[in-house]
Protein backbone atom coordinates (compact mmCIF):
# COMPACT_ATOMS: atom_id res chain seq x y z
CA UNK A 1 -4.97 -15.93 -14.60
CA UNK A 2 -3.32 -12.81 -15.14
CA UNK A 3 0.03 -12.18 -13.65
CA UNK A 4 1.19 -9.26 -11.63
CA UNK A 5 2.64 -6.38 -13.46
CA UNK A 6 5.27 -6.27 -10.15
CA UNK A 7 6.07 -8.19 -6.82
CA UNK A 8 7.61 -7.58 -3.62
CA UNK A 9 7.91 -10.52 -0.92
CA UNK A 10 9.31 -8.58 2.40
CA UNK A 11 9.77 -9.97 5.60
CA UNK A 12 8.18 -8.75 8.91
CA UNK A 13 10.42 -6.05 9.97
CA UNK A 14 12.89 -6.04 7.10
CA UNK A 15 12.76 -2.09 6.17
CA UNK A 16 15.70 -2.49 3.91
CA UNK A 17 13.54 -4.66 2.25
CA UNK A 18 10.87 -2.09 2.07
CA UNK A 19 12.92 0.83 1.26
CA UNK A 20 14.36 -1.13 -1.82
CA UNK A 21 10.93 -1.83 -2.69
CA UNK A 22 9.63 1.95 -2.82
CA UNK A 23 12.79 3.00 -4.50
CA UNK A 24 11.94 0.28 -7.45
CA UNK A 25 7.94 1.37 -7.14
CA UNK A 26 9.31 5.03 -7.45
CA UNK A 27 11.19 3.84 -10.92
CA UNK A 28 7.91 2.33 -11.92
CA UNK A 29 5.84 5.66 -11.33
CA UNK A 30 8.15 7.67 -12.48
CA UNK A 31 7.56 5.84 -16.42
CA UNK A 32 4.28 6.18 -16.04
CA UNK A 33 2.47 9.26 -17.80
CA UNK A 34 0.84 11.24 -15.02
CA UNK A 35 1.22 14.70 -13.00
CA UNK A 36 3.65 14.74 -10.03
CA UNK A 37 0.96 14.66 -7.79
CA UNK A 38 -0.99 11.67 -8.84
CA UNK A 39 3.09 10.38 -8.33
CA UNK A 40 3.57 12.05 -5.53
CA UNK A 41 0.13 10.83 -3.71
CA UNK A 42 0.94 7.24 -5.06
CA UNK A 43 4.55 6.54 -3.70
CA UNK A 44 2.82 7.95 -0.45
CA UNK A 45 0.00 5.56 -0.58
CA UNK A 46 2.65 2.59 -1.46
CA UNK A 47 4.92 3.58 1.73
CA UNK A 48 2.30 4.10 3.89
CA UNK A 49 0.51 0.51 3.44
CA UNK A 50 3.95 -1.26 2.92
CA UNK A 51 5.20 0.53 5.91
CA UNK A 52 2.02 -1.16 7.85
CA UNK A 53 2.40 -4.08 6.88
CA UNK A 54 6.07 -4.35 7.31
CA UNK A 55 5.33 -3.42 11.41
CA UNK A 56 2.69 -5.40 11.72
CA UNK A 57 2.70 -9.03 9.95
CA UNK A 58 4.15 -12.11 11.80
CA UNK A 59 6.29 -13.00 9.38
CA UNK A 60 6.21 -11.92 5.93
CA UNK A 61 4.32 -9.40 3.08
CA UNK A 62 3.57 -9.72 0.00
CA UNK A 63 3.11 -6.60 -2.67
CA UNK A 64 1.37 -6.61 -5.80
CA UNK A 65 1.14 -4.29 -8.67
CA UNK A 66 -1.61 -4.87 -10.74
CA UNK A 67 -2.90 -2.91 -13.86
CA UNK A 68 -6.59 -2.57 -15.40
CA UNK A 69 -7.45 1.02 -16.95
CA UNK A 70 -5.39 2.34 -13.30
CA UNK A 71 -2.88 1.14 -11.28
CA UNK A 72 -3.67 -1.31 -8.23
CA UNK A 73 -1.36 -2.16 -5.18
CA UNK A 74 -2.17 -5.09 -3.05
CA UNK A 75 -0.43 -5.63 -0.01
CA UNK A 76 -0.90 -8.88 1.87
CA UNK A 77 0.45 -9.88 5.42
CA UNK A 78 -0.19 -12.54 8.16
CA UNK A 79 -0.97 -10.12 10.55
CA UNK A 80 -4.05 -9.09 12.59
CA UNK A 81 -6.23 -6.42 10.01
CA UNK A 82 -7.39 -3.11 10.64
CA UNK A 83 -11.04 -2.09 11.50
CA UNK A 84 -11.98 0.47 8.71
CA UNK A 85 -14.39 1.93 10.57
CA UNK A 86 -11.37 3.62 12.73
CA UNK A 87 -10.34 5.31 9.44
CA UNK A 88 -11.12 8.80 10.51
CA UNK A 89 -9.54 12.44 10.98
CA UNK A 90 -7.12 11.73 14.01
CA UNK A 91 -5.69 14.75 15.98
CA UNK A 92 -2.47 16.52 14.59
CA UNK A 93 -0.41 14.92 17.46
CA UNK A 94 -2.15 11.31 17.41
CA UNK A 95 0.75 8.71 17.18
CA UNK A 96 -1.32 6.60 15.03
CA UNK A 97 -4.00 6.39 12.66
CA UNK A 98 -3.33 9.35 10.48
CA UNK A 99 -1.64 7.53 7.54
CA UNK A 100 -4.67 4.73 6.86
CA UNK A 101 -6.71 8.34 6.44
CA UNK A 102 -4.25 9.71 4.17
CA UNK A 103 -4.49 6.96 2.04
CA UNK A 104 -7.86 6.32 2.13
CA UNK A 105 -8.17 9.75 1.08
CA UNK A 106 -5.49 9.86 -1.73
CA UNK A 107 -6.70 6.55 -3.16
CA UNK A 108 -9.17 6.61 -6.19
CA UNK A 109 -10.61 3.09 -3.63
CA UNK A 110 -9.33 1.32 -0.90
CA UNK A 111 -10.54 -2.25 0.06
CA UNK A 112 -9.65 -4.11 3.00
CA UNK A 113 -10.54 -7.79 3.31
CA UNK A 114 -9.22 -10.07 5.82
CA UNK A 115 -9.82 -13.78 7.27
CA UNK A 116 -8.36 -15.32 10.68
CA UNK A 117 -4.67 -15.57 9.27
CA UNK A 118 -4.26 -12.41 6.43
CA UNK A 119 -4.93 -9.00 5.89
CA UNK A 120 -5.45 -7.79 2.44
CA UNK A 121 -5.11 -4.13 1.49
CA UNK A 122 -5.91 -3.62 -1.87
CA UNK A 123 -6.01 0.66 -2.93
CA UNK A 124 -6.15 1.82 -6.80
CA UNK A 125 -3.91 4.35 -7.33
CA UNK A 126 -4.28 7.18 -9.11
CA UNK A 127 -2.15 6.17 -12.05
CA UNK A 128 -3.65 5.29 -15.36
CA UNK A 129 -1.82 2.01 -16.77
């Protein structure tokens, strides 16, 4: 089985952790050949689902960065998953909600797949590997 180009292992609620992580992802896009934008959108796609996952998991996440033709991030937790049908326009003000939308818009795909004890977020980026 093919190994992960790059992991993360954060625990719930450890945004040192997290920040350390994006800073290293940021590193890793930066290498990459693509427009500041597709950059741009993916650093904000990888702190929006780490972020998430970070707040809500019980006790730890795992991150994955996978490439195939583009650039995959999978981010696991042992926290209670999202519904994607609530992944809508919310109001300017909303305290929630707005960043899954973001992302779901900025990603080429965004897959959610979850059992009674993990959520899996898996979004391709748009960054060619």
């Amino acid at each position: 089985m093919k190994k992960a180009q790059r992991e993360w292992h954060i625990e719930r609620g450890d945004l040192k952790a997290a920040t350390s992580a994006r800073r290293e992802f940021s590193v890793y896009l930066n290498a990459k050949a693509a427009g500041d934008d597709e950059r741009y959108d993916a650093a904000l796609i990888f702190g929006e689902l780490v972020g998430n996952a970070v707040k809500c998991a019980r006790t730890s996440v795992s991150v994955e960065l996978w490439e195939n033709g583009w650039t995959s991030l999978r981010v696991t937790d042992d926290g209670e998953c999202f519904d994607t049908s609530s992944i809508a326009p919310q109001p300017l003000y909303a305290q929630s909600g707005r960043g899954l939308y973001i992302v779901n818009q900025l990603a080429r795909t965004l897959d959610v797949a979850s059992d009674n004890q993990h959520c899996e977020v898996t979004a391709v980026l748009p960054i060619r590997s």
